[in-house]
PDB file of N, CA and C in Angstrom:
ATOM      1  N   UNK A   1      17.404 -33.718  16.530  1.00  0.00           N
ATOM      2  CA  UNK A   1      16.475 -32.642  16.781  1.00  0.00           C
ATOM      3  C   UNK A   1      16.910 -31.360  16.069  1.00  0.00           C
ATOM      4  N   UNK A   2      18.351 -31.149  16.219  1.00  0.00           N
ATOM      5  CA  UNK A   2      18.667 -29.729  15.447  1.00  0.00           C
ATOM      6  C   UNK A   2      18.313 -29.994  13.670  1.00  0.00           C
ATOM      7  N   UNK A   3      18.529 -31.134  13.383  1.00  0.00           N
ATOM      8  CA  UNK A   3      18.245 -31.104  12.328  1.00  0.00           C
ATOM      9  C   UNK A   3      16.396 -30.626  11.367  1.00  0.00           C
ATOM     10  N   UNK A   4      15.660 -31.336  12.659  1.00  0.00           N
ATOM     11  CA  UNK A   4      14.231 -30.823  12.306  1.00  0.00           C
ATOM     12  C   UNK A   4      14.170 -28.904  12.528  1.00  0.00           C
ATOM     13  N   UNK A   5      14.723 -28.979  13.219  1.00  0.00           N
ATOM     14  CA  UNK A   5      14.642 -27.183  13.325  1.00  0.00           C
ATOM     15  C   UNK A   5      15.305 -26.526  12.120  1.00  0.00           C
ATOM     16  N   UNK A   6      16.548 -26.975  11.701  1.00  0.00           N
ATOM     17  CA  UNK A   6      16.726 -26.374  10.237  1.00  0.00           C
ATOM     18  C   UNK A   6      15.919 -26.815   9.541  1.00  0.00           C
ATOM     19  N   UNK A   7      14.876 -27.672   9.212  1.00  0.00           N
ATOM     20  CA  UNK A   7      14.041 -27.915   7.834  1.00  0.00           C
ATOM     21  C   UNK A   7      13.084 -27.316   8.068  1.00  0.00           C
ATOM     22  N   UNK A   8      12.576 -26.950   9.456  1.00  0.00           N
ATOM     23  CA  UNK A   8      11.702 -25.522   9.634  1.00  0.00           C
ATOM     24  C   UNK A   8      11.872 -24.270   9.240  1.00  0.00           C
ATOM     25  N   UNK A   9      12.997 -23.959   9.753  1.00  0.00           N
ATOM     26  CA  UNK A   9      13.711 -22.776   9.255  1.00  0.00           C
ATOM     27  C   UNK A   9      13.478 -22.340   7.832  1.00  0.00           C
ATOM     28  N   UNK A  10      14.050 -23.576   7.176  1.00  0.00           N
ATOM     29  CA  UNK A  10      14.047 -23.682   5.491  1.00  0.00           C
ATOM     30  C   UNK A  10      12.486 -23.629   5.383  1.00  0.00           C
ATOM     31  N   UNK A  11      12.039 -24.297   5.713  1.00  0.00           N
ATOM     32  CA  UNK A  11      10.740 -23.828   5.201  1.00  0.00           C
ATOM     33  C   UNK A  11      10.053 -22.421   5.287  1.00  0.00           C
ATOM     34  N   UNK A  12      10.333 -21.809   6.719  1.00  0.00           N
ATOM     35  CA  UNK A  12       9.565 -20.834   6.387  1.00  0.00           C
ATOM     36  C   UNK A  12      10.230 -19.782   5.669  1.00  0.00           C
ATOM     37  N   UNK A  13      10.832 -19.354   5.700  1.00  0.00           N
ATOM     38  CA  UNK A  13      11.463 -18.691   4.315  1.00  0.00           C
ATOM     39  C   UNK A  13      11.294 -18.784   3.255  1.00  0.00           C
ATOM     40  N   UNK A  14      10.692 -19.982   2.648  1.00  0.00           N
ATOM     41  CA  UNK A  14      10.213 -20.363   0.816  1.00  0.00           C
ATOM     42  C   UNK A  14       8.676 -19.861   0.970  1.00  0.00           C
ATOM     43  N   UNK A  15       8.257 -19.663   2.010  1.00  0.00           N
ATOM     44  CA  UNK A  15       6.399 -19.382   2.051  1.00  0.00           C
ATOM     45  C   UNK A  15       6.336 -18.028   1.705  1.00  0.00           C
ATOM     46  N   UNK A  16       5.422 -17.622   0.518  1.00  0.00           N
ATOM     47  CA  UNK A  16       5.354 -16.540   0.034  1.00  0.00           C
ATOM     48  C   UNK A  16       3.553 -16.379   0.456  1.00  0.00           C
ATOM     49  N   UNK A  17       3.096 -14.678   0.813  1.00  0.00           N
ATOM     50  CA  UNK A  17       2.307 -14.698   1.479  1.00  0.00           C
ATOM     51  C   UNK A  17       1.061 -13.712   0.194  1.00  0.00           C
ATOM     52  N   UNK A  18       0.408 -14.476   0.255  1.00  0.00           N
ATOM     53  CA  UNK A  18      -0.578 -13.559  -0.915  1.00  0.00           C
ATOM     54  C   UNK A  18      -1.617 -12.609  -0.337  1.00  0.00           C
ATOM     55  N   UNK A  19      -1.509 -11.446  -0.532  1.00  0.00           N
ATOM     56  CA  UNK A  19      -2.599 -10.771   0.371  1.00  0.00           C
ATOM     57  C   UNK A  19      -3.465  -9.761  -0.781  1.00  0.00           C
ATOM     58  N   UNK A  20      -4.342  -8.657  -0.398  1.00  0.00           N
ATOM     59  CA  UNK A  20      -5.480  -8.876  -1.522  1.00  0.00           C
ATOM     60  C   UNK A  20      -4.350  -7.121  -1.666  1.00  0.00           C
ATOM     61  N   UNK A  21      -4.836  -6.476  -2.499  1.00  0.00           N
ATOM     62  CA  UNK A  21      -4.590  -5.208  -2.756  1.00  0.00           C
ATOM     63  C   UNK A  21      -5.290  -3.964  -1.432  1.00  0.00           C
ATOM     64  N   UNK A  22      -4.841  -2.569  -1.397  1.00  0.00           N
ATOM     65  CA  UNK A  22      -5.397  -1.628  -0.907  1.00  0.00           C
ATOM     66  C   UNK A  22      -5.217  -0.563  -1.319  1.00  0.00           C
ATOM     67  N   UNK A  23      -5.936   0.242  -0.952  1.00  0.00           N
ATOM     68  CA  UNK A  23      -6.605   1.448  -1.922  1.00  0.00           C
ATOM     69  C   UNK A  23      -6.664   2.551  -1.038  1.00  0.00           C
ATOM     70  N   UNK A  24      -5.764   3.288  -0.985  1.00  0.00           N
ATOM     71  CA  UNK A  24      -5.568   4.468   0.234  1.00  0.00           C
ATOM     72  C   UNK A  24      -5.769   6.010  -0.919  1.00  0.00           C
ATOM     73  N   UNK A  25      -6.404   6.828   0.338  1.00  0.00           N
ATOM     74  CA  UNK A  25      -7.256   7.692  -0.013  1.00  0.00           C
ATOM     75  C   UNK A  25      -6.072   8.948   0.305  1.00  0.00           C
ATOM     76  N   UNK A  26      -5.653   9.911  -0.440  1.00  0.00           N
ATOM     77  CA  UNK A  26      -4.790  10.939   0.630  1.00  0.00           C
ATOM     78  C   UNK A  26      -5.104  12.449  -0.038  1.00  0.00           C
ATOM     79  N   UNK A  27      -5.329  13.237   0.596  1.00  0.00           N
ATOM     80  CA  UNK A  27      -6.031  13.994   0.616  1.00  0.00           C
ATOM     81  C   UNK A  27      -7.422  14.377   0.579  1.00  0.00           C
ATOM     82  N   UNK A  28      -8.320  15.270   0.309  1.00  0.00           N
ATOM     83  CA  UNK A  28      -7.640  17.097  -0.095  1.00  0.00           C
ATOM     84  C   UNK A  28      -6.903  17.166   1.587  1.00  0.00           C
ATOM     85  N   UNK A  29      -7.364  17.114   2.524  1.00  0.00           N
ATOM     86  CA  UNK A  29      -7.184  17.195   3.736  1.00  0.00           C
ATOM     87  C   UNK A  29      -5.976  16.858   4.452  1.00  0.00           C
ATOM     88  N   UNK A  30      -4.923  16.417   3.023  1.00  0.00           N
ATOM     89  CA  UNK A  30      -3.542  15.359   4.417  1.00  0.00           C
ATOM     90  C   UNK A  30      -2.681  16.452   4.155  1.00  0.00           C
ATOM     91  N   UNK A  31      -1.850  16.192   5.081  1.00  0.00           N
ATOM     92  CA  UNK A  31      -1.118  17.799   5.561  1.00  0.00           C
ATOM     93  C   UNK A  31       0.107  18.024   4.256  1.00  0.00           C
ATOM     94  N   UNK A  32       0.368  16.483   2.930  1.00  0.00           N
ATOM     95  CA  UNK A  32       1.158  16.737   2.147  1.00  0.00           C
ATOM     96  C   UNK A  32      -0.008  17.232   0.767  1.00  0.00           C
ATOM     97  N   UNK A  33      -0.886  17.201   0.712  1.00  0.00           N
ATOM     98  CA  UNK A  33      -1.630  17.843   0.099  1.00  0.00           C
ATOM     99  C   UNK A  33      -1.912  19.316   0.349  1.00  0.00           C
ATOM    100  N   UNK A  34      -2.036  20.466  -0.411  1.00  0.00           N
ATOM    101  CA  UNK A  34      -2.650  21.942  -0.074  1.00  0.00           C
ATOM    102  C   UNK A  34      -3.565  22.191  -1.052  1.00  0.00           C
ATOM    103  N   UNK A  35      -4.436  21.612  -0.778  1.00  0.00           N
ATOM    104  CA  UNK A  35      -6.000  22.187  -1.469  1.00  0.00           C
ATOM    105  C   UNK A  35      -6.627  21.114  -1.849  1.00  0.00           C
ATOM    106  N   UNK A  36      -6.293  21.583  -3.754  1.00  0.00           N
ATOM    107  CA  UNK A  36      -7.158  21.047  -4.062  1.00  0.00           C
ATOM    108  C   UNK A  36      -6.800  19.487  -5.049  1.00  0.00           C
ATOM    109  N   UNK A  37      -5.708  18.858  -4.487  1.00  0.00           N
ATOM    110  CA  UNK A  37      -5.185  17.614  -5.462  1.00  0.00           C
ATOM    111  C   UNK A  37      -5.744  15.939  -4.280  1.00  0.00           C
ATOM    112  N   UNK A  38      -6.319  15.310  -4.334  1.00  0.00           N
ATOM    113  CA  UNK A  38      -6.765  14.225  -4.161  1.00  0.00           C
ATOM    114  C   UNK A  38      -5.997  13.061  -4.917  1.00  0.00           C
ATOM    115  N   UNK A  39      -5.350  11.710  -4.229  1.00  0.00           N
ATOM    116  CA  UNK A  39      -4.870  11.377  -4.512  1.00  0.00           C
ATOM    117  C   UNK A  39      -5.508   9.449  -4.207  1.00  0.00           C
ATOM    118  N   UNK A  40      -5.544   8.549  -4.797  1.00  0.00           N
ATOM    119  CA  UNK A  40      -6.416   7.275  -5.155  1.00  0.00           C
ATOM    120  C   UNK A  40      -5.327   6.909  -4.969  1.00  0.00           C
ATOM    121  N   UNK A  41      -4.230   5.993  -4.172  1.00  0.00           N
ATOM    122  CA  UNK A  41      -3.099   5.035  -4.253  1.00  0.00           C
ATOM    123  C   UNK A  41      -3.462   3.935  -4.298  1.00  0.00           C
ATOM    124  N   UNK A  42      -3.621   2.386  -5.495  1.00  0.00           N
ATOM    125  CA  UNK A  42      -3.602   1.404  -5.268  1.00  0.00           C
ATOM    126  C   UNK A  42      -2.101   0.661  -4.681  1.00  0.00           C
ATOM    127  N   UNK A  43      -2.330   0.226  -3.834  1.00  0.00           N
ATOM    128  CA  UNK A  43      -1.086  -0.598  -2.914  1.00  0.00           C
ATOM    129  C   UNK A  43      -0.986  -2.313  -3.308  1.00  0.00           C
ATOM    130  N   UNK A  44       0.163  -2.843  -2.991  1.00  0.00           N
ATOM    131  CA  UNK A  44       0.452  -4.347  -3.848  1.00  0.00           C
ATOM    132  C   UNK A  44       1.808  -4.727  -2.450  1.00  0.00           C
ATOM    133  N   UNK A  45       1.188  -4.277  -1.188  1.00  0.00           N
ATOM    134  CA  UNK A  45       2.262  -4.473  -0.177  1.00  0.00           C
ATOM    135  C   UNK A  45       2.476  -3.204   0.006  1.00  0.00           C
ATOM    136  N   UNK A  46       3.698  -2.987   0.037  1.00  0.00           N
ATOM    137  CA  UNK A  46       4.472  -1.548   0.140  1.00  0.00           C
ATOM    138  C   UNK A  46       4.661  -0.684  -0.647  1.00  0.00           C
ATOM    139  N   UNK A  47       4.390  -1.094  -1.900  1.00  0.00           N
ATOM    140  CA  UNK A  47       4.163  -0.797  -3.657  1.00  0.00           C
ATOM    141  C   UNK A  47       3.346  -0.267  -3.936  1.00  0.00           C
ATOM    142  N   UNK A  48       3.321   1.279  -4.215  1.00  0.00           N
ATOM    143  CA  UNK A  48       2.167   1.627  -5.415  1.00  0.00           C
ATOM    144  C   UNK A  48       2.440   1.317  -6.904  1.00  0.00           C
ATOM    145  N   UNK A  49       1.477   0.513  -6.876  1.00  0.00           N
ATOM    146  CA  UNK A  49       0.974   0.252  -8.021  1.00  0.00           C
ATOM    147  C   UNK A  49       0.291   0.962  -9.205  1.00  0.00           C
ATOM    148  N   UNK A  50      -0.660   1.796  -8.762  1.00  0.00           N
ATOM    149  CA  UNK A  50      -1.242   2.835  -9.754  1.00  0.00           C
ATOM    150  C   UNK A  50      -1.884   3.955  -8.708  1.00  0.00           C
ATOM    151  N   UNK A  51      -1.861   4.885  -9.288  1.00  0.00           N
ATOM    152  CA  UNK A  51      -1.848   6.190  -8.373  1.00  0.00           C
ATOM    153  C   UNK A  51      -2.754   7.254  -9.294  1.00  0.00           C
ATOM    154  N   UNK A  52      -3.861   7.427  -9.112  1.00  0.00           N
ATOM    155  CA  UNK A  52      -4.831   8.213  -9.681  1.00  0.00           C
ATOM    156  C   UNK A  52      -5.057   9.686  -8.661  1.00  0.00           C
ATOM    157  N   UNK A  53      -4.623  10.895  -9.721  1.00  0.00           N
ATOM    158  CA  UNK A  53      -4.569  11.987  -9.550  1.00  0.00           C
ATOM    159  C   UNK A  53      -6.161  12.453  -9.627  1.00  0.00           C
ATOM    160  N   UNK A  54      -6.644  13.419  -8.987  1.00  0.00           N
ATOM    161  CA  UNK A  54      -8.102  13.639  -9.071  1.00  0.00           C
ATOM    162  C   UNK A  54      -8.138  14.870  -8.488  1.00  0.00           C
ATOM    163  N   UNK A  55      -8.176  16.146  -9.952  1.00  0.00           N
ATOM    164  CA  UNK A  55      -7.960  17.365  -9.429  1.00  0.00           C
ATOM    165  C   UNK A  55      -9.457  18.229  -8.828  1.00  0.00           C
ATOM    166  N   UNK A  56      -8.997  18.958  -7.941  1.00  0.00           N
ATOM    167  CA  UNK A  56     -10.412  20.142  -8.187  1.00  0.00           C
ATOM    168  C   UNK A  56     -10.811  19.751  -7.187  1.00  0.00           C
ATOM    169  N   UNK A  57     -10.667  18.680  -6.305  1.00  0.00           N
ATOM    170  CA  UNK A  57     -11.827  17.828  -5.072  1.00  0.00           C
ATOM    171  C   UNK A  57     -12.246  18.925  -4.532  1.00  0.00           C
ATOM    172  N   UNK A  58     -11.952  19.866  -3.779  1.00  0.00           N
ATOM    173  CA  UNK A  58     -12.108  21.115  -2.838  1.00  0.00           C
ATOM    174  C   UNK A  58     -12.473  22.169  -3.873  1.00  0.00           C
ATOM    175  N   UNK A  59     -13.843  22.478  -3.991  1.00  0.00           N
ATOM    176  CA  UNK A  59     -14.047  23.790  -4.820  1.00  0.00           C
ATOM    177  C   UNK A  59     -13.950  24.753  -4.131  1.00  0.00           C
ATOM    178  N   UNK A  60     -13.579  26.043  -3.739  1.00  0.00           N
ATOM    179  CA  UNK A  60     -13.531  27.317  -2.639  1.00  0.00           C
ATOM    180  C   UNK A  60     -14.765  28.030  -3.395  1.00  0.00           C
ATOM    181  N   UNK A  61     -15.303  27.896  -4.269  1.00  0.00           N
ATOM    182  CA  UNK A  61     -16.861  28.918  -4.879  1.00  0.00           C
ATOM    183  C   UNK A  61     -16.343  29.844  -5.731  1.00  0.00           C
TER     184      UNK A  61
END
């Protein structure tokens, strides 16, 4: 029996988990933002991946 529990073990550890991308929004409004910089983070897990700057979002007139 101990032996089936280590080939479980082993197994789950080799399972790699594929999940889709996400796309987080931060600012004008987040408290590490002040004004007017908007920020597009594509995510890959815990990873940014590409990070699109997008100035001006907040016009004051």
């Amino acid at each position: 029996m101990a032996y089936v529990a280590t080939q479980a073990a082993d197994a789950r550890l080799n399972v790699e988990i594929e999940t889709e991308g996400m796309t987080l929004n931060i600012g004008p409004q987040h408290p590490a933002t002040h004004g007017t910089l908007r920020l597009v983070a594509r995510l890959d897990g815990e990873q940014v991946v590409e990070a699109e700057p997008i100035m001006g979002y907040m016009h004051r007139g």
